[in-house]
C-alpha atoms as a PDB file:
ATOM      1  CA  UNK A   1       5.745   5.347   7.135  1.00  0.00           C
ATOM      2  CA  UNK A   2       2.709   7.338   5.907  1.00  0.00           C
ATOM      3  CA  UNK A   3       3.765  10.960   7.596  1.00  0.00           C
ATOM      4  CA  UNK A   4       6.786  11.086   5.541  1.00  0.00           C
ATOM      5  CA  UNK A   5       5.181  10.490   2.281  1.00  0.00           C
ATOM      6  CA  UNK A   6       2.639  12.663   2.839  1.00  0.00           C
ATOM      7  CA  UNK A   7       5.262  15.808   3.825  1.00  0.00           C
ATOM      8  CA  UNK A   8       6.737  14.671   0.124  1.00  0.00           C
ATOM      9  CA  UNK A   9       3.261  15.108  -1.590  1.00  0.00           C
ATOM     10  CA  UNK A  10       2.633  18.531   0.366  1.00  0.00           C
ATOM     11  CA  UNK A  11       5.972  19.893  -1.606  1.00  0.00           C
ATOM     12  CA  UNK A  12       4.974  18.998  -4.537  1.00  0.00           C
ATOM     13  CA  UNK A  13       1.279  19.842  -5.009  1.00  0.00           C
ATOM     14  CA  UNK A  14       0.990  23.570  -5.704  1.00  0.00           C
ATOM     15  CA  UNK A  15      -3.349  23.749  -5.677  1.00  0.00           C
ATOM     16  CA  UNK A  16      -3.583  25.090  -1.886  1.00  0.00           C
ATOM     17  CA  UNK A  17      -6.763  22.760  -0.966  1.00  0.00           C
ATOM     18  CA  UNK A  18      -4.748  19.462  -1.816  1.00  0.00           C
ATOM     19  CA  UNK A  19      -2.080  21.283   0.344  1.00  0.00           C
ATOM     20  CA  UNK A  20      -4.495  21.722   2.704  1.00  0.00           C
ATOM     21  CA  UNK A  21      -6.192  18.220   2.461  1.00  0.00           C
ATOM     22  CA  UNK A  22      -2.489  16.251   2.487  1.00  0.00           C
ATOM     23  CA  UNK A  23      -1.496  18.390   6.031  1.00  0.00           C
ATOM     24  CA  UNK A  24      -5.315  17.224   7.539  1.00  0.00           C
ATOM     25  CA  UNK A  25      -4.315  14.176   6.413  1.00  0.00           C
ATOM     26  CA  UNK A  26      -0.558  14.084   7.604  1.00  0.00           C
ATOM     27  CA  UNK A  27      -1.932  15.011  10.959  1.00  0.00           C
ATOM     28  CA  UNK A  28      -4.129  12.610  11.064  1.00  0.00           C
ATOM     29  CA  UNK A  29      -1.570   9.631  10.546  1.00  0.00           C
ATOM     30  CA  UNK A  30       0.533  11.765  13.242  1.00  0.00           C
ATOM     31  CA  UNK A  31      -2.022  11.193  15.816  1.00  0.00           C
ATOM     32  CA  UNK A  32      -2.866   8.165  15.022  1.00  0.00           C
ATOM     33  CA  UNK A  33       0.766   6.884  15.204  1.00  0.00           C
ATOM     34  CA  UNK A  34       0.961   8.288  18.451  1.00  0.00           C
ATOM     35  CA  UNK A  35      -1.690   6.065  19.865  1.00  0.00           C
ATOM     36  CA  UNK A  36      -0.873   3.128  18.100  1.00  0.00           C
ATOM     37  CA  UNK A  37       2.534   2.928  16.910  1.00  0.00           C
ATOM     38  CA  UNK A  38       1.770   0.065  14.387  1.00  0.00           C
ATOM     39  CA  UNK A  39      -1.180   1.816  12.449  1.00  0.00           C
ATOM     40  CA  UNK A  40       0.669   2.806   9.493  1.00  0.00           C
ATOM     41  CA  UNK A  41       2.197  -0.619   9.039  1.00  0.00           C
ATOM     42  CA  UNK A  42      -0.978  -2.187   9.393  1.00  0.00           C
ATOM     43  CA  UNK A  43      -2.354   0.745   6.744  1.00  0.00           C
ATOM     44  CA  UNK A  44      -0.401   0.091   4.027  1.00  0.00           C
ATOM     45  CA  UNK A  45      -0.035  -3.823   4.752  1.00  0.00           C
ATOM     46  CA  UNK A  46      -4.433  -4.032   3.970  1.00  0.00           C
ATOM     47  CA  UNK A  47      -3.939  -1.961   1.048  1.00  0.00           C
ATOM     48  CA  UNK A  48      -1.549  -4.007  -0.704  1.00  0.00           C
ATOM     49  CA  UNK A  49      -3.566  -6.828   0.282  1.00  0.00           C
ATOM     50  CA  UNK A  50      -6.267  -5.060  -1.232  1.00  0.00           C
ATOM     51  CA  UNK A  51      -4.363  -4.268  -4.472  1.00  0.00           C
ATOM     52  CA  UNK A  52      -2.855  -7.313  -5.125  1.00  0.00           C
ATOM     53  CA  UNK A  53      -5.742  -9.341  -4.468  1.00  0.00           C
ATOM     54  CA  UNK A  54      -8.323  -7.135  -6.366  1.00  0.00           C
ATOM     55  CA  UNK A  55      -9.911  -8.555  -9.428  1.00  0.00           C
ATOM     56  CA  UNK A  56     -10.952  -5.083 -10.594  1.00  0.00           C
ATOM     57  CA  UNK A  57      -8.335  -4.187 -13.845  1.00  0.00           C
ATOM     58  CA  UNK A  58      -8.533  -0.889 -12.136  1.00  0.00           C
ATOM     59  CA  UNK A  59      -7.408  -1.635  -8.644  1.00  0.00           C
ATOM     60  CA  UNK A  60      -5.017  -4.397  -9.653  1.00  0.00           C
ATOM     61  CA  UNK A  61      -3.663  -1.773 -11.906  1.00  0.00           C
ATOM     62  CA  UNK A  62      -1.920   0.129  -8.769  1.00  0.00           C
ATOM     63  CA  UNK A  63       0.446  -2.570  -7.991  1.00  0.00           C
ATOM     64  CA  UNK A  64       4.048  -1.471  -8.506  1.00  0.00           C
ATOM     65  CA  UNK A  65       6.143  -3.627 -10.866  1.00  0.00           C
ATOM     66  CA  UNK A  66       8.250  -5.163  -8.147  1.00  0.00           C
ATOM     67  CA  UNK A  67       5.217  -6.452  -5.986  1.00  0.00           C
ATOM     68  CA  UNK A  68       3.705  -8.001  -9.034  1.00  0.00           C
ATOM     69  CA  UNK A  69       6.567  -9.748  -9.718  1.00  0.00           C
ATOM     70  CA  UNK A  70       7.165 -10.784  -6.215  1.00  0.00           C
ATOM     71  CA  UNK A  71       3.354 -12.042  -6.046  1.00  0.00           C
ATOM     72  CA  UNK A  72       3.742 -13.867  -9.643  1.00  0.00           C
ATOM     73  CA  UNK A  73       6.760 -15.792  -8.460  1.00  0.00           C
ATOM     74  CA  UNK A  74       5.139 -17.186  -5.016  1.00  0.00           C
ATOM     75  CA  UNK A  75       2.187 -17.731  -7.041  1.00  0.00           C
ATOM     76  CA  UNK A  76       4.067 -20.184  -9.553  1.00  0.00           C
ATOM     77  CA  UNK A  77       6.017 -21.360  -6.870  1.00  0.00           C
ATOM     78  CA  UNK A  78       3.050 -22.370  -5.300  1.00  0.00           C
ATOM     79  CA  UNK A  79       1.747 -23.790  -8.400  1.00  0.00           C
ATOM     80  CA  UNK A  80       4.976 -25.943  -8.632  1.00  0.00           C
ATOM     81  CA  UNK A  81       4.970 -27.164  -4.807  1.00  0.00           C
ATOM     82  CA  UNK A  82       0.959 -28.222  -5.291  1.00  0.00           C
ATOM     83  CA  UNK A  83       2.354 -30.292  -8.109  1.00  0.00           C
ATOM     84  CA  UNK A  84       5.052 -32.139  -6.842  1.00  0.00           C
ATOM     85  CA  UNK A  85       3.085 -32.427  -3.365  1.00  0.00           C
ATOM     86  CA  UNK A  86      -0.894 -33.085  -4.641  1.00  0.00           C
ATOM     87  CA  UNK A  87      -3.283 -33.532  -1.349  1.00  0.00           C
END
């Protein structure tokens, strides 16, 4: 998941030590995803944890439209089910 998006980013960053940087990187997530096939998954999955949990503006901030809306409706729908159901 990561290697591929990385190989994107190395076409389109001209500055040769951010080239340099995303290929260290991309081999990196290569090796790592050779000795645990799941790493990547498991990457990304703590990040967006991360992001959408976050009370920094900043870090919140990163969430792509779609997540946000996806986290906003399980949040009300939450809200909703903790109403009709109180403990």
């Amino acid at each position: 998941m990561v290697a591929p998006v990385l190989a994107r980013m190395l076409g389109v960053h001209q500055d040769k030590q951010v080239q340099k940087a995303l290929a260290q990187l991309k081999l990196a997530f290569d090796n790592l995803e050779r000795l645990r096939p799941s790493i990547s998954k498991e990457v990304l999955t703590q990040m967006f944890e991360l992001v959408v949990s976050s009370k920094n503006p900043s870090v919140s901030a990163l969430t792509p439209p779609s997540v946000a809306a996806l986290v906003a409706t399980q949040r009300r729908d939450a809200a909703q089910s903790n109403q009709a159901h109180p403990r």
